[in-house]
PDB file of N, CA and C in Angstrom:
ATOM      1  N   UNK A   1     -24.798 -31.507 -10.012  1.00  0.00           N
ATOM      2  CA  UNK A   1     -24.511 -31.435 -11.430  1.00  0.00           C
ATOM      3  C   UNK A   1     -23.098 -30.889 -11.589  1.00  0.00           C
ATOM      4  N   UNK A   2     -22.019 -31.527 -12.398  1.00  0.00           N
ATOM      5  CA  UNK A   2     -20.636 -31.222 -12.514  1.00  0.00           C
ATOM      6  C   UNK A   2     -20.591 -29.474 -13.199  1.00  0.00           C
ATOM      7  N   UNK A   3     -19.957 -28.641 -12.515  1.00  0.00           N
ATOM      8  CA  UNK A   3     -19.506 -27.529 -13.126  1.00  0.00           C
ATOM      9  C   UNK A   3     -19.502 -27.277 -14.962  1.00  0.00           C
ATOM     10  N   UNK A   4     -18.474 -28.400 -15.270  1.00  0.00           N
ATOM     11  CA  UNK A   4     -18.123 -28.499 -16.855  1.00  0.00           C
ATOM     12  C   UNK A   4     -18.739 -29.655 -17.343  1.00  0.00           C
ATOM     13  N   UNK A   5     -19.405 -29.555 -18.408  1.00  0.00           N
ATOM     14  CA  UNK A   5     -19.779 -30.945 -18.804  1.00  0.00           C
ATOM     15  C   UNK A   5     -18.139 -32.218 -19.662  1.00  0.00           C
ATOM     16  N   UNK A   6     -18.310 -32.580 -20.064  1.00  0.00           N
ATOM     17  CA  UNK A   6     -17.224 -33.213 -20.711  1.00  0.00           C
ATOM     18  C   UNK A   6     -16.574 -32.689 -22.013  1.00  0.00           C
ATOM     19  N   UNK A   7     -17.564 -31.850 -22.590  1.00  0.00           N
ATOM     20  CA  UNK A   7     -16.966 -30.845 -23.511  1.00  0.00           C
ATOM     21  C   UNK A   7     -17.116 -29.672 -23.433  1.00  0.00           C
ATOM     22  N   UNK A   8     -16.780 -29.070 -22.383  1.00  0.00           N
ATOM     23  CA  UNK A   8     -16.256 -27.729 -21.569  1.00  0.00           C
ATOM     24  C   UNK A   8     -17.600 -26.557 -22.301  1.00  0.00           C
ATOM     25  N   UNK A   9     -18.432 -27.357 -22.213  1.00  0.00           N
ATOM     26  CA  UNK A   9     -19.602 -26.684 -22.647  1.00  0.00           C
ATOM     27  C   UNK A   9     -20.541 -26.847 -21.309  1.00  0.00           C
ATOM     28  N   UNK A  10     -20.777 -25.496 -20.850  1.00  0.00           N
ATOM     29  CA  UNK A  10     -21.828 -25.316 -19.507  1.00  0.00           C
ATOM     30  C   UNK A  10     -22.997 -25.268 -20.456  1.00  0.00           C
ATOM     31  N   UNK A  11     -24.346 -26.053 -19.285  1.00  0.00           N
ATOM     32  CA  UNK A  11     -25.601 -26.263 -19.426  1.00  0.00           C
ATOM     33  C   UNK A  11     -25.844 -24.374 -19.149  1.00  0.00           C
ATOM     34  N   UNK A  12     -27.013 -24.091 -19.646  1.00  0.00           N
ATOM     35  CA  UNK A  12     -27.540 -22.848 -19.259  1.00  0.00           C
ATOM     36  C   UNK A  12     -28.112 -22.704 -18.086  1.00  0.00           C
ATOM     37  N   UNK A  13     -28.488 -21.874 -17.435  1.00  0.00           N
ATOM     38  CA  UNK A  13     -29.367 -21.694 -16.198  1.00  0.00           C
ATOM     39  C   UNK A  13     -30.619 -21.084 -16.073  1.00  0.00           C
ATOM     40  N   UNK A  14     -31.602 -20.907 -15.846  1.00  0.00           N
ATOM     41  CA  UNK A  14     -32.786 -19.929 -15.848  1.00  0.00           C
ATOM     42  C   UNK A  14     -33.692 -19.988 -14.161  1.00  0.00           C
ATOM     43  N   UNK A  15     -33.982 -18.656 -14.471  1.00  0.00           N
ATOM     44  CA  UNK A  15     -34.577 -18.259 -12.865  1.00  0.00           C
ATOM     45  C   UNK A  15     -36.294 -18.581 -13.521  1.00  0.00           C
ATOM     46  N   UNK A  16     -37.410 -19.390 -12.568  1.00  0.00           N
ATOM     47  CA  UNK A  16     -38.502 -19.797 -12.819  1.00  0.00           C
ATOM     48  C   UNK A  16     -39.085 -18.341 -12.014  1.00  0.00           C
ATOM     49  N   UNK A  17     -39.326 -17.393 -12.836  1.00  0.00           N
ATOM     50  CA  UNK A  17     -39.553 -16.012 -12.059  1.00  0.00           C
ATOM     51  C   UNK A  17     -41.327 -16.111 -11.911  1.00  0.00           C
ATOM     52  N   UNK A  18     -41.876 -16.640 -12.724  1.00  0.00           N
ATOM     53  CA  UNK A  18     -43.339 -16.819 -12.553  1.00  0.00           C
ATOM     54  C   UNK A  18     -44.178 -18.454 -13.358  1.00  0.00           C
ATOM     55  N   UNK A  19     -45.338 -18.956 -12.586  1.00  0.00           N
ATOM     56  CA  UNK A  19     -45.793 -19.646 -12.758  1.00  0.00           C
ATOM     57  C   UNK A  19     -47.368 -19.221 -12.966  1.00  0.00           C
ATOM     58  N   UNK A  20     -47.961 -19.710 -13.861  1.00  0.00           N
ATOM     59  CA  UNK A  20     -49.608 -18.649 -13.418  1.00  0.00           C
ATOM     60  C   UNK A  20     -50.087 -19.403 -14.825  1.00  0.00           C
ATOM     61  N   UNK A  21     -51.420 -19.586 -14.676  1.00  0.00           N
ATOM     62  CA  UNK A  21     -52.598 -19.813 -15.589  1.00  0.00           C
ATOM     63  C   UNK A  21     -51.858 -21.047 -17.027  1.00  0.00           C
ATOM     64  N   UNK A  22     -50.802 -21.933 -16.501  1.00  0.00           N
ATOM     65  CA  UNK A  22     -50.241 -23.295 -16.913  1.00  0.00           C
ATOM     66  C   UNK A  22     -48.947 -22.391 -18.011  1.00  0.00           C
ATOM     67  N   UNK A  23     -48.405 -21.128 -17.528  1.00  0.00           N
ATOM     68  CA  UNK A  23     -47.898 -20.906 -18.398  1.00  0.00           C
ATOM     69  C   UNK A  23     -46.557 -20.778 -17.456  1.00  0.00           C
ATOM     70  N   UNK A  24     -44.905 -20.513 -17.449  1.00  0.00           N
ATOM     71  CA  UNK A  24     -44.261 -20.012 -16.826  1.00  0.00           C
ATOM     72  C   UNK A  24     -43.225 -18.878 -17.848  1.00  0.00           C
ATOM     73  N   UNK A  25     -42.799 -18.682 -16.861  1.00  0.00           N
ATOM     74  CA  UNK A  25     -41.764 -16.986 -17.031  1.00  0.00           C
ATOM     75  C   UNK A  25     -40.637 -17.794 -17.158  1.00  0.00           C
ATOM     76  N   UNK A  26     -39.403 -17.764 -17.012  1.00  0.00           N
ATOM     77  CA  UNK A  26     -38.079 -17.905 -17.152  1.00  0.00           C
ATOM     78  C   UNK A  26     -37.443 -17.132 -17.097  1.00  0.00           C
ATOM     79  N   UNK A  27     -36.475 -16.189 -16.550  1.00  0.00           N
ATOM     80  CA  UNK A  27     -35.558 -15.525 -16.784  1.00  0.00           C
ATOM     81  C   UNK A  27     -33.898 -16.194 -16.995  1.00  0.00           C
ATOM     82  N   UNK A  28     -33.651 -15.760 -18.062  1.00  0.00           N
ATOM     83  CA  UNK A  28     -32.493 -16.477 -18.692  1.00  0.00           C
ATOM     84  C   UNK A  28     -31.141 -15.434 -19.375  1.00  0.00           C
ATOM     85  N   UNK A  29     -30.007 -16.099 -18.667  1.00  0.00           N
ATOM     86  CA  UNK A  29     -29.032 -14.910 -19.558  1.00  0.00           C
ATOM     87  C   UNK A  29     -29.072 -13.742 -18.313  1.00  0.00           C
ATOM     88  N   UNK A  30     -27.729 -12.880 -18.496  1.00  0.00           N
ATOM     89  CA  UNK A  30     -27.428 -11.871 -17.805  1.00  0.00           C
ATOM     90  C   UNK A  30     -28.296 -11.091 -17.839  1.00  0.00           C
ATOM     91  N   UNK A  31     -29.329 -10.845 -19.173  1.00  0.00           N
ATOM     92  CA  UNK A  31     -29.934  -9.609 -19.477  1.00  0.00           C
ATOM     93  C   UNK A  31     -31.608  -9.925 -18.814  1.00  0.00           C
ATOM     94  N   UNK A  32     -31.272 -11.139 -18.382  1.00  0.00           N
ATOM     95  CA  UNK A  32     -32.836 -12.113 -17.635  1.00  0.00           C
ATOM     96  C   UNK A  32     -33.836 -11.906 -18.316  1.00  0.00           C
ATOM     97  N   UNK A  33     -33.688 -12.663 -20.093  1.00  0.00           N
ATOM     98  CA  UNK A  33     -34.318 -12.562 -20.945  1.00  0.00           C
ATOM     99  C   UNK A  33     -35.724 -13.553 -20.755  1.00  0.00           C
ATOM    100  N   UNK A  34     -36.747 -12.841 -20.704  1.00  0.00           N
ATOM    101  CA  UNK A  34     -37.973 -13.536 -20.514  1.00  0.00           C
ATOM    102  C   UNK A  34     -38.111 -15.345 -21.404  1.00  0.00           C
ATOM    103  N   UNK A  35     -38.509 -16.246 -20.843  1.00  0.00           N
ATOM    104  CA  UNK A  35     -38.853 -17.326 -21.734  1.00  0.00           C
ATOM    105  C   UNK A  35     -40.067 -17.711 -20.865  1.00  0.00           C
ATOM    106  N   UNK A  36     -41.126 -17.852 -22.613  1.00  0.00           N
ATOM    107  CA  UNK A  36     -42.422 -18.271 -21.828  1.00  0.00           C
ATOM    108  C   UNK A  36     -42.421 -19.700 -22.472  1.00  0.00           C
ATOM    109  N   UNK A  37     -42.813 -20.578 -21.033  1.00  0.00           N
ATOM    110  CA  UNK A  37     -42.767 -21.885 -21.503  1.00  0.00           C
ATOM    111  C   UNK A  37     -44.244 -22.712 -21.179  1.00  0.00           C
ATOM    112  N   UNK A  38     -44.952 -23.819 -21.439  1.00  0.00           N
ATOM    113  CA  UNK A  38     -45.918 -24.678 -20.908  1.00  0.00           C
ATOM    114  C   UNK A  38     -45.271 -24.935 -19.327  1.00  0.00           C
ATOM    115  N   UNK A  39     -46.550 -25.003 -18.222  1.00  0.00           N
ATOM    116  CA  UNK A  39     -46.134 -25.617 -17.158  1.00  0.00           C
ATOM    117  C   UNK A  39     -45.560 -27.109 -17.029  1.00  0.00           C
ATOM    118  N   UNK A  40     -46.175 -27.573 -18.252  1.00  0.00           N
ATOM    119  CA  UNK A  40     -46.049 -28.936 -18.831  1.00  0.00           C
ATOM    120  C   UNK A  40     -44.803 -29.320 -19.398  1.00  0.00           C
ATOM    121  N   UNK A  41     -43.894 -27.823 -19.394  1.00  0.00           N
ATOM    122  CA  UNK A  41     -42.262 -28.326 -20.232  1.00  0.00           C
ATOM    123  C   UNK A  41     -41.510 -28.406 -18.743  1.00  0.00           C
ATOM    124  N   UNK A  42     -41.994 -27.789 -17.797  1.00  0.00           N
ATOM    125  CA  UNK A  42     -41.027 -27.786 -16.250  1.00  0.00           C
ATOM    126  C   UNK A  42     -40.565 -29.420 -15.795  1.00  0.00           C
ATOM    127  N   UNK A  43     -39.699 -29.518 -15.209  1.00  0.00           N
ATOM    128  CA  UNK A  43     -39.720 -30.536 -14.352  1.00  0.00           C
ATOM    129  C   UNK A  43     -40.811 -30.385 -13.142  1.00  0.00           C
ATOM    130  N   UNK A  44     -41.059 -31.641 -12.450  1.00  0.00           N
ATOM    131  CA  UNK A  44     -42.489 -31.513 -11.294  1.00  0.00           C
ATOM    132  C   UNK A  44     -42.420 -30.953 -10.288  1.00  0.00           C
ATOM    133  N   UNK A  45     -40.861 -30.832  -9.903  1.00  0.00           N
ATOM    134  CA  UNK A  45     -40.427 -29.850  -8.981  1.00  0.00           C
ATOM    135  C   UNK A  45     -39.719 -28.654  -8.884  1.00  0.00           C
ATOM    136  N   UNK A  46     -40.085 -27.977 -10.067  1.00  0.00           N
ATOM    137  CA  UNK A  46     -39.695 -27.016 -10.368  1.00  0.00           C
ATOM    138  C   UNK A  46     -41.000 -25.809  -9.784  1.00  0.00           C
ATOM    139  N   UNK A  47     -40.967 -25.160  -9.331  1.00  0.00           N
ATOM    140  CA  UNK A  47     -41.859 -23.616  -8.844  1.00  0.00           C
ATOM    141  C   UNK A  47     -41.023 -22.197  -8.718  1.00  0.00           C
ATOM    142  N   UNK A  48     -41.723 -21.559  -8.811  1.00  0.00           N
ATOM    143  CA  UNK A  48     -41.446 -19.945  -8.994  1.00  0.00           C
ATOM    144  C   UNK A  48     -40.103 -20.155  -7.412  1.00  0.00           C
ATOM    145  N   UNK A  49     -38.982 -19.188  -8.545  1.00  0.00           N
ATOM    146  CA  UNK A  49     -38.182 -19.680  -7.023  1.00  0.00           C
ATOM    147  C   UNK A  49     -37.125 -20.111  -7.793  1.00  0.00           C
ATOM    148  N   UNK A  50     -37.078 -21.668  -8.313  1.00  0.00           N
ATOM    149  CA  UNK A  50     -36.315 -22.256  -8.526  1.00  0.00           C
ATOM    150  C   UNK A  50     -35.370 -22.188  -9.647  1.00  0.00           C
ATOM    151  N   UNK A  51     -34.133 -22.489  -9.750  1.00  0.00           N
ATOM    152  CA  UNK A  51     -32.777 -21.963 -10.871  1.00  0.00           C
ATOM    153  C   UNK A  51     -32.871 -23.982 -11.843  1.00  0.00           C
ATOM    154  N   UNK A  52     -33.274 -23.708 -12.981  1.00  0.00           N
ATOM    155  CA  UNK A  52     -33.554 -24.658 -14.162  1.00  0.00           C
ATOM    156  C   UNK A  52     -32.506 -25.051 -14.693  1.00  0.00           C
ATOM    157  N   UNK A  53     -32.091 -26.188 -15.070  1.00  0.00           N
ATOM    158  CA  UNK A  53     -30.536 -26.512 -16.738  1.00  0.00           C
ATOM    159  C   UNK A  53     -31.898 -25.721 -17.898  1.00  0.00           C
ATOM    160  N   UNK A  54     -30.616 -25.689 -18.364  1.00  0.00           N
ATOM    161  CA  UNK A  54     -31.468 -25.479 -20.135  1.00  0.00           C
ATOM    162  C   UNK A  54     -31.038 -25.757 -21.021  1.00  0.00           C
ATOM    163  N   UNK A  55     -31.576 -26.628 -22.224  1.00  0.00           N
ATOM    164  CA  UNK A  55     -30.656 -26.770 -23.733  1.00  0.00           C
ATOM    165  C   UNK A  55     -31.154 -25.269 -24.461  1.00  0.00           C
ATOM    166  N   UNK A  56     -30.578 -24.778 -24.216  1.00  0.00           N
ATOM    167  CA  UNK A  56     -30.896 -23.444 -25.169  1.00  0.00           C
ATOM    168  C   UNK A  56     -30.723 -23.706 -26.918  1.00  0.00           C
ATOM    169  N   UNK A  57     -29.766 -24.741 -27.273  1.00  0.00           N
ATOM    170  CA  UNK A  57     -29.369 -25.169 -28.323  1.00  0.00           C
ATOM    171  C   UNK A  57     -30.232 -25.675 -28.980  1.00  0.00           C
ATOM    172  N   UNK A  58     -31.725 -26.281 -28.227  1.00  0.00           N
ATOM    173  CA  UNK A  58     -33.112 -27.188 -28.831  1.00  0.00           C
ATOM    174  C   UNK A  58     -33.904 -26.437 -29.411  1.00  0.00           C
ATOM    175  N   UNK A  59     -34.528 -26.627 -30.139  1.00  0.00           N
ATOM    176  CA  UNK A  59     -35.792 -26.066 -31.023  1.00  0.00           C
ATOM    177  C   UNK A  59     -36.810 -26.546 -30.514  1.00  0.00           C
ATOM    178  N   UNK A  60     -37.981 -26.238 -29.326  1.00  0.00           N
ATOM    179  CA  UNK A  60     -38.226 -25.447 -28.276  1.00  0.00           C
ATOM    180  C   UNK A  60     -36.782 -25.684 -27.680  1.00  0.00           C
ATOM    181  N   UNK A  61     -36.145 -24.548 -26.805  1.00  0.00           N
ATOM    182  CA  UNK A  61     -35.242 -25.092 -25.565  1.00  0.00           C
ATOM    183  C   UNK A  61     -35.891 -25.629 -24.250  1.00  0.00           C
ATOM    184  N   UNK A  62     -35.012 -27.081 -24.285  1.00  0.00           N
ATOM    185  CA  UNK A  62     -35.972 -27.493 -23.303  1.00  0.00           C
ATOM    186  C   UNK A  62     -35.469 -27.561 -21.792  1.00  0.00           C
ATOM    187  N   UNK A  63     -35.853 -27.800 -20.641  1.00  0.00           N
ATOM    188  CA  UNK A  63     -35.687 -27.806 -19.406  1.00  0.00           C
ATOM    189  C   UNK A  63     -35.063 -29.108 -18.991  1.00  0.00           C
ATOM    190  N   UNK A  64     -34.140 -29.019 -18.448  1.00  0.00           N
ATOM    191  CA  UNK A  64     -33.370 -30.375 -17.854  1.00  0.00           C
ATOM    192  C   UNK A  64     -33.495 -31.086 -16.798  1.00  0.00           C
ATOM    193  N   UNK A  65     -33.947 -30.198 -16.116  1.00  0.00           N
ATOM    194  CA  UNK A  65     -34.436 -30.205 -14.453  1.00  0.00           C
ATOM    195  C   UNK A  65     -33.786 -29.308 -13.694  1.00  0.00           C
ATOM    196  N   UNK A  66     -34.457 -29.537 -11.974  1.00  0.00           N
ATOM    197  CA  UNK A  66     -33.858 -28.130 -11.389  1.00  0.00           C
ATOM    198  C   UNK A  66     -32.679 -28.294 -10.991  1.00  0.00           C
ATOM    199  N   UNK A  67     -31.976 -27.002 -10.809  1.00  0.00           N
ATOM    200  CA  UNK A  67     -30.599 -27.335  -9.970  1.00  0.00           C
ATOM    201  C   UNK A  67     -30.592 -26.979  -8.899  1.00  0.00           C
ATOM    202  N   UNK A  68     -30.478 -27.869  -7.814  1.00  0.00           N
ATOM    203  CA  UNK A  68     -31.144 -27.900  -6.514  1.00  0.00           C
ATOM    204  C   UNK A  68     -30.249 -26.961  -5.384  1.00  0.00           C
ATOM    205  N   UNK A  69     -28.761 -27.259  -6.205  1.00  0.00           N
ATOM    206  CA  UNK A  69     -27.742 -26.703  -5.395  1.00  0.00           C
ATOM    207  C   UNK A  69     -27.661 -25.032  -5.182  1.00  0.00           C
ATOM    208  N   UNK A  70     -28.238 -24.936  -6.766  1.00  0.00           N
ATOM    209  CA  UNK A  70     -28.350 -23.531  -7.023  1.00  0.00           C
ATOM    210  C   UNK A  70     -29.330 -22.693  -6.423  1.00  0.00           C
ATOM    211  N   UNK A  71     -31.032 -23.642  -6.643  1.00  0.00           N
ATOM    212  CA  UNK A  71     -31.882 -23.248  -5.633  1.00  0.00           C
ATOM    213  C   UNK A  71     -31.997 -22.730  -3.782  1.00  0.00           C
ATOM    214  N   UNK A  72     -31.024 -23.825  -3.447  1.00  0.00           N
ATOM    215  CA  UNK A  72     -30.892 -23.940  -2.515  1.00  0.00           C
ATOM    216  C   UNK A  72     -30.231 -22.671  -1.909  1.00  0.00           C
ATOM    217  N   UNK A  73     -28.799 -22.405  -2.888  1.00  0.00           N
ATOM    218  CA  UNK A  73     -27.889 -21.243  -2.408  1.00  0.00           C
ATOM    219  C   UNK A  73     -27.633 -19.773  -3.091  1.00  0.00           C
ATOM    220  N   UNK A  74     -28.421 -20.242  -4.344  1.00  0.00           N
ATOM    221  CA  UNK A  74     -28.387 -18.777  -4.785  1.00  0.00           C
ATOM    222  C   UNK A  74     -27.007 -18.486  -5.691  1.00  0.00           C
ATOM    223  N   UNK A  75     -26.929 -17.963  -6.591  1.00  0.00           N
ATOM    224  CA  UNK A  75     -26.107 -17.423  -7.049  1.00  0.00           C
ATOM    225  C   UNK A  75     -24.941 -17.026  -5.920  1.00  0.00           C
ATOM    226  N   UNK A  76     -23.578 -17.879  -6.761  1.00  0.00           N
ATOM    227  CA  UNK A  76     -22.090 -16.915  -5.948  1.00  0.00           C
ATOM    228  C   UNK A  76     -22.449 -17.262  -4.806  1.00  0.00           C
ATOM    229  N   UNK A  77     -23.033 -18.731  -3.975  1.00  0.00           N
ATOM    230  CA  UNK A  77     -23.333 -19.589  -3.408  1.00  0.00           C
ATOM    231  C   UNK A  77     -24.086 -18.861  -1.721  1.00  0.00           C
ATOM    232  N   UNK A  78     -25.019 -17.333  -2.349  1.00  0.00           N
ATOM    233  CA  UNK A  78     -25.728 -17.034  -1.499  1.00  0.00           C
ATOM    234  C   UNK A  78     -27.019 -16.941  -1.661  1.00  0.00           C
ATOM    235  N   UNK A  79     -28.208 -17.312  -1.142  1.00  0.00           N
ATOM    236  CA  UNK A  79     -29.736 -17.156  -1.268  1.00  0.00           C
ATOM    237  C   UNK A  79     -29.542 -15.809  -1.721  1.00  0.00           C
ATOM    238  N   UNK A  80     -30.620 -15.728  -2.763  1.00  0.00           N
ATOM    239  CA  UNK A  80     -30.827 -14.351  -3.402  1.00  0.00           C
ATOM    240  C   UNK A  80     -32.145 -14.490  -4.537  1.00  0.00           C
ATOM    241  N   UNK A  81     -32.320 -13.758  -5.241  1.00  0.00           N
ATOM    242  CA  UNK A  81     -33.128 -13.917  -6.290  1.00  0.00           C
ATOM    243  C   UNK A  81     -33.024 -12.658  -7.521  1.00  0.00           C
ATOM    244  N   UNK A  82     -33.049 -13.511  -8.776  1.00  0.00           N
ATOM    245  CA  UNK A  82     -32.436 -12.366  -9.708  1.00  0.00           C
ATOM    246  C   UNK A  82     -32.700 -10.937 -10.008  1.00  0.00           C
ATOM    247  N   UNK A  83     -34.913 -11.201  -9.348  1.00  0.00           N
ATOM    248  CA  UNK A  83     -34.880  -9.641  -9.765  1.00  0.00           C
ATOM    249  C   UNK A  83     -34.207  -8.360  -9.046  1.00  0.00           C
TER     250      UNK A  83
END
């Protein structure tokens, strides 16, 4: 996924901090503001673990899919996890 989109507007990011009973967690934002979403709004390969796009701008905000690169390496391009 390109850094900048075409109007120098970045997608959001969110940490999938929990999955449980069809509901998930989100942590979003520096302050890793809780978002509770349907398991049903995730992409299919999304699980606890994984770093999300987000339209934060939508009325629900919705999930874009995962970002794999991010998953993969973690923030500041090292495995880690936010809490």
């Amino acid at each position: 996924m390109p850094q900048d989109e075409p109007t120098g507007i970045r997608p959001d990011r969110g940490f999938v901090d929990q999955v449980a009973d069809g509901r998930a967690v989100l942590l979003v934002g520096a302050g890793r503001t809780p978002l509770h979403l349907d398991v049903e709004e995730l992409p299919r390969d999304a699980a606890a673990g994984s770093w999300v796009v987000l339209d934060l701008q939508s009325t629900p905000p919705l999930v874009l899919g995962v970002d794999a690169e991010l998953t993969r390496n973690g923030p500041a391009g090292r495995p880690s996890d936010p809490r």
